[in-house]
PDB file of N, CA and C in Angstrom:
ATOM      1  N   UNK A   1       0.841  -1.176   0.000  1.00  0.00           N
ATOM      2  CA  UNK A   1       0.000   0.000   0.000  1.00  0.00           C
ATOM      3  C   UNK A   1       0.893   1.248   0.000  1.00  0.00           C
ATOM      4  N   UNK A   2       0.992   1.999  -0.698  1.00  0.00           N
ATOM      5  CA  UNK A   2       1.497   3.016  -1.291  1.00  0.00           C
ATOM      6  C   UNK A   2       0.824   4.190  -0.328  1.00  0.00           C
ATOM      7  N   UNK A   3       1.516   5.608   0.326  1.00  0.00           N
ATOM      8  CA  UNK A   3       1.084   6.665   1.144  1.00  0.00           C
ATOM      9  C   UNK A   3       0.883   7.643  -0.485  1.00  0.00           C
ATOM     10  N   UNK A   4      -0.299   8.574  -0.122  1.00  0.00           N
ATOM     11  CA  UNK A   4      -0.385   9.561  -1.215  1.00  0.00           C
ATOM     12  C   UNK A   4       0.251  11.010  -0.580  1.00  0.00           C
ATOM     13  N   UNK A   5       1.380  11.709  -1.175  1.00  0.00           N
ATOM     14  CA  UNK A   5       1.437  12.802  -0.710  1.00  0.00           C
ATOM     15  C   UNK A   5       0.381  13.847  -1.225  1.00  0.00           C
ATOM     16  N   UNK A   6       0.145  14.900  -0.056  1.00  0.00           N
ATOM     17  CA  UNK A   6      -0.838  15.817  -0.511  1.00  0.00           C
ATOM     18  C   UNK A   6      -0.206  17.126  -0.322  1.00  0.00           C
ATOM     19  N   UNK A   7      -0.461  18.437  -0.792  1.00  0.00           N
ATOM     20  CA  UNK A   7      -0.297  19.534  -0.560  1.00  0.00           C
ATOM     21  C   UNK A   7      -0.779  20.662   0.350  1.00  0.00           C
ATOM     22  N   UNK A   8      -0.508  21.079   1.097  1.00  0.00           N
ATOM     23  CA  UNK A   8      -0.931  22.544   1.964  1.00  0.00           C
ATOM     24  C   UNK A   8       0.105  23.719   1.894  1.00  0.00           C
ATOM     25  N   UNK A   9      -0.696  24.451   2.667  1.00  0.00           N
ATOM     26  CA  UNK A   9       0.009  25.351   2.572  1.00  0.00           C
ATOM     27  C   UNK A   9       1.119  25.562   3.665  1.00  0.00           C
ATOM     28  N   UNK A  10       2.376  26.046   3.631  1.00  0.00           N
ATOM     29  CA  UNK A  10       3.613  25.986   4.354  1.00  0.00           C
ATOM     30  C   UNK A  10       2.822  26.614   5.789  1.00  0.00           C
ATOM     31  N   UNK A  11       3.442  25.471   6.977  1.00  0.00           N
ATOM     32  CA  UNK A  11       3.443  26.489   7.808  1.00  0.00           C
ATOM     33  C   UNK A  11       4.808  26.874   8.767  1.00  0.00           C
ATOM     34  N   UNK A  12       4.747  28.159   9.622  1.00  0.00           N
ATOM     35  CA  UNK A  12       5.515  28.909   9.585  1.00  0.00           C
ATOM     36  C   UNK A  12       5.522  28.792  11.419  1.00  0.00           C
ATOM     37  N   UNK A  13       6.221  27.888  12.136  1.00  0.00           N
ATOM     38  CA  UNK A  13       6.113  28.282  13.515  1.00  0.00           C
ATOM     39  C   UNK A  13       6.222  29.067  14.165  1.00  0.00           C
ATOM     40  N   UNK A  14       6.147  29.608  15.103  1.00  0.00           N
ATOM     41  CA  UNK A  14       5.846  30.715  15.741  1.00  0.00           C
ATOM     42  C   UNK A  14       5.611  31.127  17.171  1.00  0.00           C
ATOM     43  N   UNK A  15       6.017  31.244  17.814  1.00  0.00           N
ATOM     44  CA  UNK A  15       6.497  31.607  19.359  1.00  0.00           C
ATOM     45  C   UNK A  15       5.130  33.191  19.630  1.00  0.00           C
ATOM     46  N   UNK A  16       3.738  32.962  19.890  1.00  0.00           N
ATOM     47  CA  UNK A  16       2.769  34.235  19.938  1.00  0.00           C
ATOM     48  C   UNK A  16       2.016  33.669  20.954  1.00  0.00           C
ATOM     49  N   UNK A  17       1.438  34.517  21.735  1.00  0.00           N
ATOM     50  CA  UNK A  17       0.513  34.262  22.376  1.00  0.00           C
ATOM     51  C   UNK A  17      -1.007  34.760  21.497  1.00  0.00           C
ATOM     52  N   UNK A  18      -2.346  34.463  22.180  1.00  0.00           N
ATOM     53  CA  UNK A  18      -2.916  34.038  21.719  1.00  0.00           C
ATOM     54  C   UNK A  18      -4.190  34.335  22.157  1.00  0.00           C
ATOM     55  N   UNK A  19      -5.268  35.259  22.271  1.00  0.00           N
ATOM     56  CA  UNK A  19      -6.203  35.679  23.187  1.00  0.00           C
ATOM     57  C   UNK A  19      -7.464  34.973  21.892  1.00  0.00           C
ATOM     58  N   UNK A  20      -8.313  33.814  22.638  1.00  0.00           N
ATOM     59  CA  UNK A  20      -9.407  33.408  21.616  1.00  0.00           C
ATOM     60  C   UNK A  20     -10.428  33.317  22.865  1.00  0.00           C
ATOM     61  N   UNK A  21     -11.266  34.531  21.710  1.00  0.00           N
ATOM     62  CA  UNK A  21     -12.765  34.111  22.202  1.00  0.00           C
ATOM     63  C   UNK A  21     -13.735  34.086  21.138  1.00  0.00           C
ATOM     64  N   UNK A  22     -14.929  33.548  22.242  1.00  0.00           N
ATOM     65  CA  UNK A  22     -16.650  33.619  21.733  1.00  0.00           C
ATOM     66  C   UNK A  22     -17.333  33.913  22.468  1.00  0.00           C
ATOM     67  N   UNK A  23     -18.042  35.353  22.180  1.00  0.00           N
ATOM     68  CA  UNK A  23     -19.724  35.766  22.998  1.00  0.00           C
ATOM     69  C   UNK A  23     -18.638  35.842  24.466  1.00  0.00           C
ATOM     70  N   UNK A  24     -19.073  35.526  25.274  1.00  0.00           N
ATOM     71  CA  UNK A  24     -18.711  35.514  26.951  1.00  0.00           C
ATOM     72  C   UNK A  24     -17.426  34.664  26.824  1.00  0.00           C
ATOM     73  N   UNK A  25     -16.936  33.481  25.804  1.00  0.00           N
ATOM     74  CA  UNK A  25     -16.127  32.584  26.641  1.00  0.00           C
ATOM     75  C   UNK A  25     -14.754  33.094  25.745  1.00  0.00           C
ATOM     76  N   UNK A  26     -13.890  33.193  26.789  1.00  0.00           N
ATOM     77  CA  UNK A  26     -12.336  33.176  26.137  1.00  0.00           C
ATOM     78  C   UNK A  26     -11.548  32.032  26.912  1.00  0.00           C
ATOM     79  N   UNK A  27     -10.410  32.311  25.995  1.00  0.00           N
ATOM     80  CA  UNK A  27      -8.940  31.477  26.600  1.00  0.00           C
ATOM     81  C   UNK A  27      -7.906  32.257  26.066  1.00  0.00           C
ATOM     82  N   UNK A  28      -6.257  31.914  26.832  1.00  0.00           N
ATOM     83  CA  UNK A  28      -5.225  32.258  26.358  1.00  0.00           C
ATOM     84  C   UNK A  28      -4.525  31.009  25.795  1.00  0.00           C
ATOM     85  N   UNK A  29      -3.509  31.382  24.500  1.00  0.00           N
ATOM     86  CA  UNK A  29      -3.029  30.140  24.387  1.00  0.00           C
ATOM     87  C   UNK A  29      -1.966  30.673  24.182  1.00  0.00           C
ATOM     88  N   UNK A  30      -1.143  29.692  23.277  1.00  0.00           N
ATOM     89  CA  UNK A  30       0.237  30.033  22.591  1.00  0.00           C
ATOM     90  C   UNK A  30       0.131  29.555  20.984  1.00  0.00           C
ATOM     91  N   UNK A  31       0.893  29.928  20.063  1.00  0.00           N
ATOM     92  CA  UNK A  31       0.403  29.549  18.766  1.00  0.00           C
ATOM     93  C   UNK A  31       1.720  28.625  18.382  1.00  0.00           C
ATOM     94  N   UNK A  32       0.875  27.403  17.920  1.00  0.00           N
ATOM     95  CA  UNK A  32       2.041  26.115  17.362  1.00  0.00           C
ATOM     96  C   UNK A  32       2.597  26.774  15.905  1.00  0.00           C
ATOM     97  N   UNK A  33       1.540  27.063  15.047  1.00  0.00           N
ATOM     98  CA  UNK A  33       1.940  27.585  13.346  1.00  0.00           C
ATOM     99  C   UNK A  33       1.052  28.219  13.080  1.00  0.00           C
ATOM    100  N   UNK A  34       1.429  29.220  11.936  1.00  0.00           N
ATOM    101  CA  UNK A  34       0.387  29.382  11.002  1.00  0.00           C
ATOM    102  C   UNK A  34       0.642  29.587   9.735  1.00  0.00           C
ATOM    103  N   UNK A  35      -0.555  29.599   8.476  1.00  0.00           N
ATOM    104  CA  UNK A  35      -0.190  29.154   7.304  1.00  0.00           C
ATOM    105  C   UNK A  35      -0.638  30.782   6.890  1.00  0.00           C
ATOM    106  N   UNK A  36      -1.390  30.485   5.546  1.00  0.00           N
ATOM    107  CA  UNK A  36      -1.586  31.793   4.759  1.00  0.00           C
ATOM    108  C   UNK A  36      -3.459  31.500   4.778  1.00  0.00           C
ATOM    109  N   UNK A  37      -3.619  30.431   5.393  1.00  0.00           N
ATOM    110  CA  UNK A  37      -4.993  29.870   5.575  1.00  0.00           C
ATOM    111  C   UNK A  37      -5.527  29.995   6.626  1.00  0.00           C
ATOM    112  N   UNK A  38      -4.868  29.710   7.705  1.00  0.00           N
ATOM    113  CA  UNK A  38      -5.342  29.330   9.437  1.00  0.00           C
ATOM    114  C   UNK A  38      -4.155  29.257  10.055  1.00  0.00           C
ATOM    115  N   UNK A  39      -4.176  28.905  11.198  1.00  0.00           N
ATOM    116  CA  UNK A  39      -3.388  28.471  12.423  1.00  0.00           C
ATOM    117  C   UNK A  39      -3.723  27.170  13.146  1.00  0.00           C
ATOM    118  N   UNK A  40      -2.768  26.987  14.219  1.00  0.00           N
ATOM    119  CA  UNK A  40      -3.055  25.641  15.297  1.00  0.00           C
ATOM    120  C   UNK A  40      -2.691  26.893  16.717  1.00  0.00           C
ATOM    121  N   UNK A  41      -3.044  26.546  17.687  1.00  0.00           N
ATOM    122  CA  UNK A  41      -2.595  27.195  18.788  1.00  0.00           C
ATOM    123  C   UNK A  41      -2.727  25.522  19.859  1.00  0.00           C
ATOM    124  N   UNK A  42      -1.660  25.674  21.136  1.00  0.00           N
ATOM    125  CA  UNK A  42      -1.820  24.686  22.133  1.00  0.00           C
ATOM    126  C   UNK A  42      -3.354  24.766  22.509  1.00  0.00           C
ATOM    127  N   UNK A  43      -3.687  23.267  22.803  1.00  0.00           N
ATOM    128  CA  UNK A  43      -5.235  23.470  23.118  1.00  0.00           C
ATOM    129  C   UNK A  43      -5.093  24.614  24.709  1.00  0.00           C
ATOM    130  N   UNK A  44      -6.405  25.152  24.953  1.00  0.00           N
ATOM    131  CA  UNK A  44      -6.188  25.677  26.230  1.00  0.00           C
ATOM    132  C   UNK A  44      -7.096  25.210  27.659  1.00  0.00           C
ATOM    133  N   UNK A  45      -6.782  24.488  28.464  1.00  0.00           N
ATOM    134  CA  UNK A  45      -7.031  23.860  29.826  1.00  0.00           C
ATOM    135  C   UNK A  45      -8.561  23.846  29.811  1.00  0.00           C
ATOM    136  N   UNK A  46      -9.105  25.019  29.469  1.00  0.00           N
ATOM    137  CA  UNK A  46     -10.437  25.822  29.523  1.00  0.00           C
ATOM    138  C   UNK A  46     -11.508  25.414  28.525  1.00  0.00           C
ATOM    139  N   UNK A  47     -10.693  24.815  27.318  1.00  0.00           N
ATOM    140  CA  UNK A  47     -11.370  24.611  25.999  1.00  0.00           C
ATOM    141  C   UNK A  47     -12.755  24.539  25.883  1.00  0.00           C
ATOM    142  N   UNK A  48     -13.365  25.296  25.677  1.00  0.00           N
ATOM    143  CA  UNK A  48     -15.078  24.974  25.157  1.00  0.00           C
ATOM    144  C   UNK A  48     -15.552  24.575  24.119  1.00  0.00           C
ATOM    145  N   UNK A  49     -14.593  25.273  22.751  1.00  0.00           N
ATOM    146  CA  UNK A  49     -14.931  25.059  21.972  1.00  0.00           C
ATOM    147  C   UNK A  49     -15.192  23.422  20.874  1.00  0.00           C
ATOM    148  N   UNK A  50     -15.846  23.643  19.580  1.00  0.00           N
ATOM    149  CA  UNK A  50     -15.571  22.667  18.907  1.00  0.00           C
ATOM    150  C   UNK A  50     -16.096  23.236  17.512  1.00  0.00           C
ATOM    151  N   UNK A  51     -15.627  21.905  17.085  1.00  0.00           N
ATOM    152  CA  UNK A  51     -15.332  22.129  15.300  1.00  0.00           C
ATOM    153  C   UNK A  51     -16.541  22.296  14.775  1.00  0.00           C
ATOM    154  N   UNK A  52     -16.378  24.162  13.844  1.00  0.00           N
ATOM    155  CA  UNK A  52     -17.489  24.570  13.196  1.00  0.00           C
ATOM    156  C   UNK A  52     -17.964  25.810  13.971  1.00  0.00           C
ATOM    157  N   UNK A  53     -17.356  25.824  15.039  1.00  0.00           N
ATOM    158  CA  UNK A  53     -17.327  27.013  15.870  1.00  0.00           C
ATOM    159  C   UNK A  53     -16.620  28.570  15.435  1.00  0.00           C
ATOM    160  N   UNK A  54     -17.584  29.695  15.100  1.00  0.00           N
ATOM    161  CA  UNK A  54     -16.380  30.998  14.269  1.00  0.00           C
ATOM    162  C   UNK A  54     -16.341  31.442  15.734  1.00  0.00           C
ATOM    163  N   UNK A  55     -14.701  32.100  15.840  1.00  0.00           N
ATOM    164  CA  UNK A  55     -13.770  32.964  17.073  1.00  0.00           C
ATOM    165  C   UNK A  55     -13.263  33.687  16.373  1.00  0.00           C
ATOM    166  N   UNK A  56     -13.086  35.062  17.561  1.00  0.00           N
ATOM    167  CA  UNK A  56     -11.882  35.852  17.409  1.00  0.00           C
ATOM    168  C   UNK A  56     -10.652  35.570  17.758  1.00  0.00           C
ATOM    169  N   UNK A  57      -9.614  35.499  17.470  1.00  0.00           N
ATOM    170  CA  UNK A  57      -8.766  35.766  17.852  1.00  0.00           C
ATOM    171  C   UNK A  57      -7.774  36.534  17.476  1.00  0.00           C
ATOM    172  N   UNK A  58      -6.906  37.169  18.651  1.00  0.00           N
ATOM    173  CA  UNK A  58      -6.108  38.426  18.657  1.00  0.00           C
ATOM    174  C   UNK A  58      -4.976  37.771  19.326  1.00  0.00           C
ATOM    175  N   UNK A  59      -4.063  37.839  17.950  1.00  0.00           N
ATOM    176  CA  UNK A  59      -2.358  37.526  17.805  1.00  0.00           C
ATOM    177  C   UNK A  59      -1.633  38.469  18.451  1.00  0.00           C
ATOM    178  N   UNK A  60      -0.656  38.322  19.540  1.00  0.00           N
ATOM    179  CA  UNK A  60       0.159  39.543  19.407  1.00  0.00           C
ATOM    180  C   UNK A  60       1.503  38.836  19.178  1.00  0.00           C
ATOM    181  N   UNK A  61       2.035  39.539  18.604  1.00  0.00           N
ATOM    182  CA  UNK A  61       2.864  39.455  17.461  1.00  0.00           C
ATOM    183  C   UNK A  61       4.611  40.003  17.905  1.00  0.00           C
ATOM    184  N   UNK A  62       5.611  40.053  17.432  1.00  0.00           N
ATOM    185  CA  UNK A  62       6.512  40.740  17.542  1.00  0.00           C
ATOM    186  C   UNK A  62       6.547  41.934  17.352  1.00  0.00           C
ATOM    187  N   UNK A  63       7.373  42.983  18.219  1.00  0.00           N
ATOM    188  CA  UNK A  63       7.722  44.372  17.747  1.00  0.00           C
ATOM    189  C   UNK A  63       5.652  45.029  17.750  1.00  0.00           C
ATOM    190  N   UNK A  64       5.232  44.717  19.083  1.00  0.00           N
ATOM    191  CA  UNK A  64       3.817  45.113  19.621  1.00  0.00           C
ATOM    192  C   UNK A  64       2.878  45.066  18.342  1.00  0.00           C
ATOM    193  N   UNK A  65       2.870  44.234  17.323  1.00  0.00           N
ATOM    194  CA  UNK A  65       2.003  44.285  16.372  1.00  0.00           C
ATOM    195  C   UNK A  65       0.544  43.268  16.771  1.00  0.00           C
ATOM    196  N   UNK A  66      -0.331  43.501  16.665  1.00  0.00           N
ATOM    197  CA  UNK A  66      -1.241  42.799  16.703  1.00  0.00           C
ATOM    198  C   UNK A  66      -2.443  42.647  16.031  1.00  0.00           C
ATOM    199  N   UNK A  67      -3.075  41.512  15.923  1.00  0.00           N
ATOM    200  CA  UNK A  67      -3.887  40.947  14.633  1.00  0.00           C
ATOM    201  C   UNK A  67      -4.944  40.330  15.127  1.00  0.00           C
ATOM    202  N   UNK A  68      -6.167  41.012  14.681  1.00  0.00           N
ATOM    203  CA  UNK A  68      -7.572  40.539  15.102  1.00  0.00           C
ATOM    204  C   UNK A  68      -7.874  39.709  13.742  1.00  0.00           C
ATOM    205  N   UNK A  69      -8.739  39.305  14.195  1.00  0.00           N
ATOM    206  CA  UNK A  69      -9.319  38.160  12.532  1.00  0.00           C
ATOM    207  C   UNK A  69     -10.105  37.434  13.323  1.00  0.00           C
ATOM    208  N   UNK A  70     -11.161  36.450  12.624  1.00  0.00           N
ATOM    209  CA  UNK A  70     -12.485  36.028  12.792  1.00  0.00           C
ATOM    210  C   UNK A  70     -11.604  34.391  12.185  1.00  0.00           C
ATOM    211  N   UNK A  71     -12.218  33.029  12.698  1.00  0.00           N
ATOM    212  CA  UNK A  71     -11.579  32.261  12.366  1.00  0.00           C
ATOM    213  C   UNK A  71     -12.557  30.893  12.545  1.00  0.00           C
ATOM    214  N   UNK A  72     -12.525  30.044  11.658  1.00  0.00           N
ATOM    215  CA  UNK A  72     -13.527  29.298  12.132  1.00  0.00           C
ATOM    216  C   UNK A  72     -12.533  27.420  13.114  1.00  0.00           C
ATOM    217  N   UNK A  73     -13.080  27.021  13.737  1.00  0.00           N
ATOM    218  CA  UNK A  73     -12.315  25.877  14.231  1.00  0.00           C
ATOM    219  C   UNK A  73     -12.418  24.711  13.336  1.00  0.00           C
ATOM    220  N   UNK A  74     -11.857  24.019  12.928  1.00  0.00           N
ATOM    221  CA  UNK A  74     -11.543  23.233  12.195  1.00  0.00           C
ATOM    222  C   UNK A  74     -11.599  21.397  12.611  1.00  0.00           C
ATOM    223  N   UNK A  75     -10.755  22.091  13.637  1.00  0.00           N
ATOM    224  CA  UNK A  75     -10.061  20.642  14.025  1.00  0.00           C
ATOM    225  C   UNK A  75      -9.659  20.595  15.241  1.00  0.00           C
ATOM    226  N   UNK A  76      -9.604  19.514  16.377  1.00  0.00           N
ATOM    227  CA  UNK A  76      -9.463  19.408  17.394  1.00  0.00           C
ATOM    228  C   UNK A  76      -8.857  18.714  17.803  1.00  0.00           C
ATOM    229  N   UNK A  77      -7.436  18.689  18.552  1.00  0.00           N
ATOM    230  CA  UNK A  77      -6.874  16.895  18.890  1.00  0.00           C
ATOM    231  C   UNK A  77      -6.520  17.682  20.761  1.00  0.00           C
ATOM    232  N   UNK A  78      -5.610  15.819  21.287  1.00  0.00           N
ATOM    233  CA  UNK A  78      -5.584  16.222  22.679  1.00  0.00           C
ATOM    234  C   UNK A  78      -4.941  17.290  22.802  1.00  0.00           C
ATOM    235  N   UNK A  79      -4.165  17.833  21.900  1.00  0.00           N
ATOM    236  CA  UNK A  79      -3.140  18.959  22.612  1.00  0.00           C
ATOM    237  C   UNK A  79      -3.131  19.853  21.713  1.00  0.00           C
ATOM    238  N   UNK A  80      -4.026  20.219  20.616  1.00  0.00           N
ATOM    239  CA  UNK A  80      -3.838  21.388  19.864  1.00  0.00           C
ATOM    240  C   UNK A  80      -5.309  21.984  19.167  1.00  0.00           C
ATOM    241  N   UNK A  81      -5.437  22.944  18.733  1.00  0.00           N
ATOM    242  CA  UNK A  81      -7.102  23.389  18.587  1.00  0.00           C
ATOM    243  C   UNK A  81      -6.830  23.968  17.125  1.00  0.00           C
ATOM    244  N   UNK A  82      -7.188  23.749  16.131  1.00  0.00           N
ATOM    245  CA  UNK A  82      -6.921  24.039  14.586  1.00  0.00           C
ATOM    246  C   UNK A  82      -7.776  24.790  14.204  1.00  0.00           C
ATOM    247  N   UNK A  83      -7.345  26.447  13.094  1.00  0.00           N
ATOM    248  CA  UNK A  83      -8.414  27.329  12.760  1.00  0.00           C
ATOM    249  C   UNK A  83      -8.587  26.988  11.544  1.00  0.00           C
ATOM    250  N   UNK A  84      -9.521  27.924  10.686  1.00  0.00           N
ATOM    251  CA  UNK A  84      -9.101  28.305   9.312  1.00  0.00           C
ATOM    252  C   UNK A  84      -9.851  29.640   9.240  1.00  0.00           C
ATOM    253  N   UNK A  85      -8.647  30.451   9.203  1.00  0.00           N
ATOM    254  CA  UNK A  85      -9.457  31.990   8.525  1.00  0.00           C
ATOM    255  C   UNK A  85     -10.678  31.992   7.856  1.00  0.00           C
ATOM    256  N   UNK A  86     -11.317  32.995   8.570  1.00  0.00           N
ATOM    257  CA  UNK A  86     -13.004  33.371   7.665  1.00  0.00           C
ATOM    258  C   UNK A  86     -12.693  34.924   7.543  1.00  0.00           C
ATOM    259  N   UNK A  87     -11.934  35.422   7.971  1.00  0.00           N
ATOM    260  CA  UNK A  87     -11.970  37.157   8.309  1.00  0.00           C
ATOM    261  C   UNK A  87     -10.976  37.895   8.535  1.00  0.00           C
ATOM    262  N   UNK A  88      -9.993  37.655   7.331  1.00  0.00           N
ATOM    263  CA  UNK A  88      -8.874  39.424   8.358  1.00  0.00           C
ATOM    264  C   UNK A  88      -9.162  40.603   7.382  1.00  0.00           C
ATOM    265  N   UNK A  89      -9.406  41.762   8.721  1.00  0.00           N
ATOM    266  CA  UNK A  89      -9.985  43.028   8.157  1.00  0.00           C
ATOM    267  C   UNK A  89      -8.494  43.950   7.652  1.00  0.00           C
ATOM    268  N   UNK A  90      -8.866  44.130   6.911  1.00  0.00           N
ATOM    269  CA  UNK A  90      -7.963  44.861   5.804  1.00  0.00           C
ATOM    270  C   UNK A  90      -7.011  45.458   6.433  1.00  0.00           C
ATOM    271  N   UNK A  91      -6.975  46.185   7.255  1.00  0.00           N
ATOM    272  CA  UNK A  91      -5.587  47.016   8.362  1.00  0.00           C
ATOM    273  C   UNK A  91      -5.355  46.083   9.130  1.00  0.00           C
ATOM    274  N   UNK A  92      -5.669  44.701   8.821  1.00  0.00           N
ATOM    275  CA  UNK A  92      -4.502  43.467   9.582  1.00  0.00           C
ATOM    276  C   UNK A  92      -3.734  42.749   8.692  1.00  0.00           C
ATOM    277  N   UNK A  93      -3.688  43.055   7.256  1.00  0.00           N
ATOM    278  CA  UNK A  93      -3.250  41.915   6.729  1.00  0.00           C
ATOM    279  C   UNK A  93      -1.936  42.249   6.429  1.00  0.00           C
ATOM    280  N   UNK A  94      -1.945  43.559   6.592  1.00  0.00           N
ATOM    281  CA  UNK A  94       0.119  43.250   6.068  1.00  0.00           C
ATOM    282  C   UNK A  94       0.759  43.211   7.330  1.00  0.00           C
ATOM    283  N   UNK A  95       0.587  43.132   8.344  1.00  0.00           N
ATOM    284  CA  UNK A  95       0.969  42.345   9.757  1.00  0.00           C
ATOM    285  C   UNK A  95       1.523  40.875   9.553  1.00  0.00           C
ATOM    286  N   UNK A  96      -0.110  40.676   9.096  1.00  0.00           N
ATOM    287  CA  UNK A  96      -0.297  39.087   8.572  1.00  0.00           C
ATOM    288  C   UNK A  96       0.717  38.744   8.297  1.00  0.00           C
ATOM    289  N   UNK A  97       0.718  39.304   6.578  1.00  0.00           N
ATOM    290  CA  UNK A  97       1.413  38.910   5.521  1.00  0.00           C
ATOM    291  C   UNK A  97       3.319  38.957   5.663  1.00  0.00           C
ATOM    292  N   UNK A  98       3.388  40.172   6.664  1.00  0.00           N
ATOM    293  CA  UNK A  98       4.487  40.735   7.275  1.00  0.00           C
ATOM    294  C   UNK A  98       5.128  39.470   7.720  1.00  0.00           C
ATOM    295  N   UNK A  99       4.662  38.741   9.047  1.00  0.00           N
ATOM    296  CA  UNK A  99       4.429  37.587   9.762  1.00  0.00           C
ATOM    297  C   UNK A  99       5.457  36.328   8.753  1.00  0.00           C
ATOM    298  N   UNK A 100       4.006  36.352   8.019  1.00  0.00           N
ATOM    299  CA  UNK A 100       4.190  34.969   7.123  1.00  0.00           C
ATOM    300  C   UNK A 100       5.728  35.276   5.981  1.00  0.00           C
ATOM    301  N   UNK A 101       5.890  36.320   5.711  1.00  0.00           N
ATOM    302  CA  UNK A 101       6.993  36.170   4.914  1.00  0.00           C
ATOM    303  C   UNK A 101       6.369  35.569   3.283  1.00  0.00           C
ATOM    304  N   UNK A 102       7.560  34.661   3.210  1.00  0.00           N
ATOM    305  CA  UNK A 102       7.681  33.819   1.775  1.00  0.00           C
ATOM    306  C   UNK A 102       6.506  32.489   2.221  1.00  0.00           C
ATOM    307  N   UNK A 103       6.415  32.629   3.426  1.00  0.00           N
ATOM    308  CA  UNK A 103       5.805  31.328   3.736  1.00  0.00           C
ATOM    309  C   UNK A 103       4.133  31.489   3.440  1.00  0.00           C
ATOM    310  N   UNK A 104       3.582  32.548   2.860  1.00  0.00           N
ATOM    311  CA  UNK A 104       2.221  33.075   2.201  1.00  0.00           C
ATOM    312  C   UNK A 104       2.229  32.140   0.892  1.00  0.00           C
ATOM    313  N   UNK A 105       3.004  31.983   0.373  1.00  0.00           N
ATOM    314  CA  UNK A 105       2.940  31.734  -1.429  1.00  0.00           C
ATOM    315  C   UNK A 105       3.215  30.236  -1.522  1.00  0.00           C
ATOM    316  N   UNK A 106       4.241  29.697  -0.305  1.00  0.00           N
ATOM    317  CA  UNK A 106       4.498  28.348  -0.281  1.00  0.00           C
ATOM    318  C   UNK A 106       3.925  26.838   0.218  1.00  0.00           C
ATOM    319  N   UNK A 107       4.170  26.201  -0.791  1.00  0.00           N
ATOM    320  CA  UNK A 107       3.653  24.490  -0.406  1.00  0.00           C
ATOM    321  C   UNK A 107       4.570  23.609   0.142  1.00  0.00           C
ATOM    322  N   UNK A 108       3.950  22.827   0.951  1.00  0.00           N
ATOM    323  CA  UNK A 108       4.899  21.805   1.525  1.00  0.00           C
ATOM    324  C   UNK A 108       3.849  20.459   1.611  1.00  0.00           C
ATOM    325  N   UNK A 109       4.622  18.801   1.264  1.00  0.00           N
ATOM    326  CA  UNK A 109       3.755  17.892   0.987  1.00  0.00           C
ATOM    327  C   UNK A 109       3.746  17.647   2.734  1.00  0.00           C
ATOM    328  N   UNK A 110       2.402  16.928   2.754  1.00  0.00           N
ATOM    329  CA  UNK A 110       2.385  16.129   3.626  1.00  0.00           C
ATOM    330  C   UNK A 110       1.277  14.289   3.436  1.00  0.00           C
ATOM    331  N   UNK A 111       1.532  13.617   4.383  1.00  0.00           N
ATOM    332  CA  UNK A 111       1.181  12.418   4.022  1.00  0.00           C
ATOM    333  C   UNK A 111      -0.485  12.239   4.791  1.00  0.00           C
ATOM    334  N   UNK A 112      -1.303  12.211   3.838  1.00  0.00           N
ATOM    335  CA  UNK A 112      -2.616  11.554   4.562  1.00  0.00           C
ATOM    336  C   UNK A 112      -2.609  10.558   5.155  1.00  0.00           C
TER     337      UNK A 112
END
C-alpha cells in the first residue's frame, strides 16, 4: 500500500501568544503555526470550543504588532485546537502577511 502525498500550505512556527474568544467565553493560548490559511494554537485547559465554531482571535505578534481576525475551528486533537481563517480586516493583513513572509505563497507535501 502506497502513502499519497498531498499539498498545503507551508506552515511557519511561531512563538505568539494568543487571546481566543466567543460571545462571553475566552482562553489564552500560545500559537504552534500558522499558514496563509489558518493556524493551530496549544489546546487551552479551559477549551469549550468545537469544530465549526467561528472565534476571534487576537495575535500579538513581535515588535507590539497585533492581529484581530475572525476564524472558524476546524479541528481538534488532545493537545492542539486548529483554525481556518473566515476574516482578516484589511488594516490586519500586512501584519499578517508581514508575519508569514515567503511562507504566504508556499507548499509543503504532507502524508494523509
Amino acid at each position: 500500500m502506497s502513502v499519497q502525498a498531498f499539498y498545503r500550505h507551508a506552515r511557519l512556527h511561531v512563538v505568539s501568544a494568543v487571546l481566543l474568544s466567543r460571545g462571553a467565553v475566552s482562553a489564552q493560548s500560545e500559537m504552534v503555526d500558522i499558514s496563509a490559511t489558518g493556524l493551530c494554537v496549544h489546546k487551552p485547559e479551559t477549551w469549550q470550543g468545537q469544530p465549526g465554531q467561528l472565534w476571534a482571535l487576537d495575535l500579538l505578534l513581535e515588535g507590539d504588532a497585533h492581529v484581530h481576525l475572525e476564524a472558524t475551528c476546524v479541528r481538534e486533537t488532545e493537545h492542539k485546537v486548529c483554525f481556518e481563517f473566515t476574516r482578516i480586516p484589511e488594516d490586519r493583513q500586512i501584519p499578517l502577511w508581514n508575519l508569514l513572509g515567503g511562507y504566504a505563497d508556499r507548499l509543503e507535501a504532507f502524508n494523509a
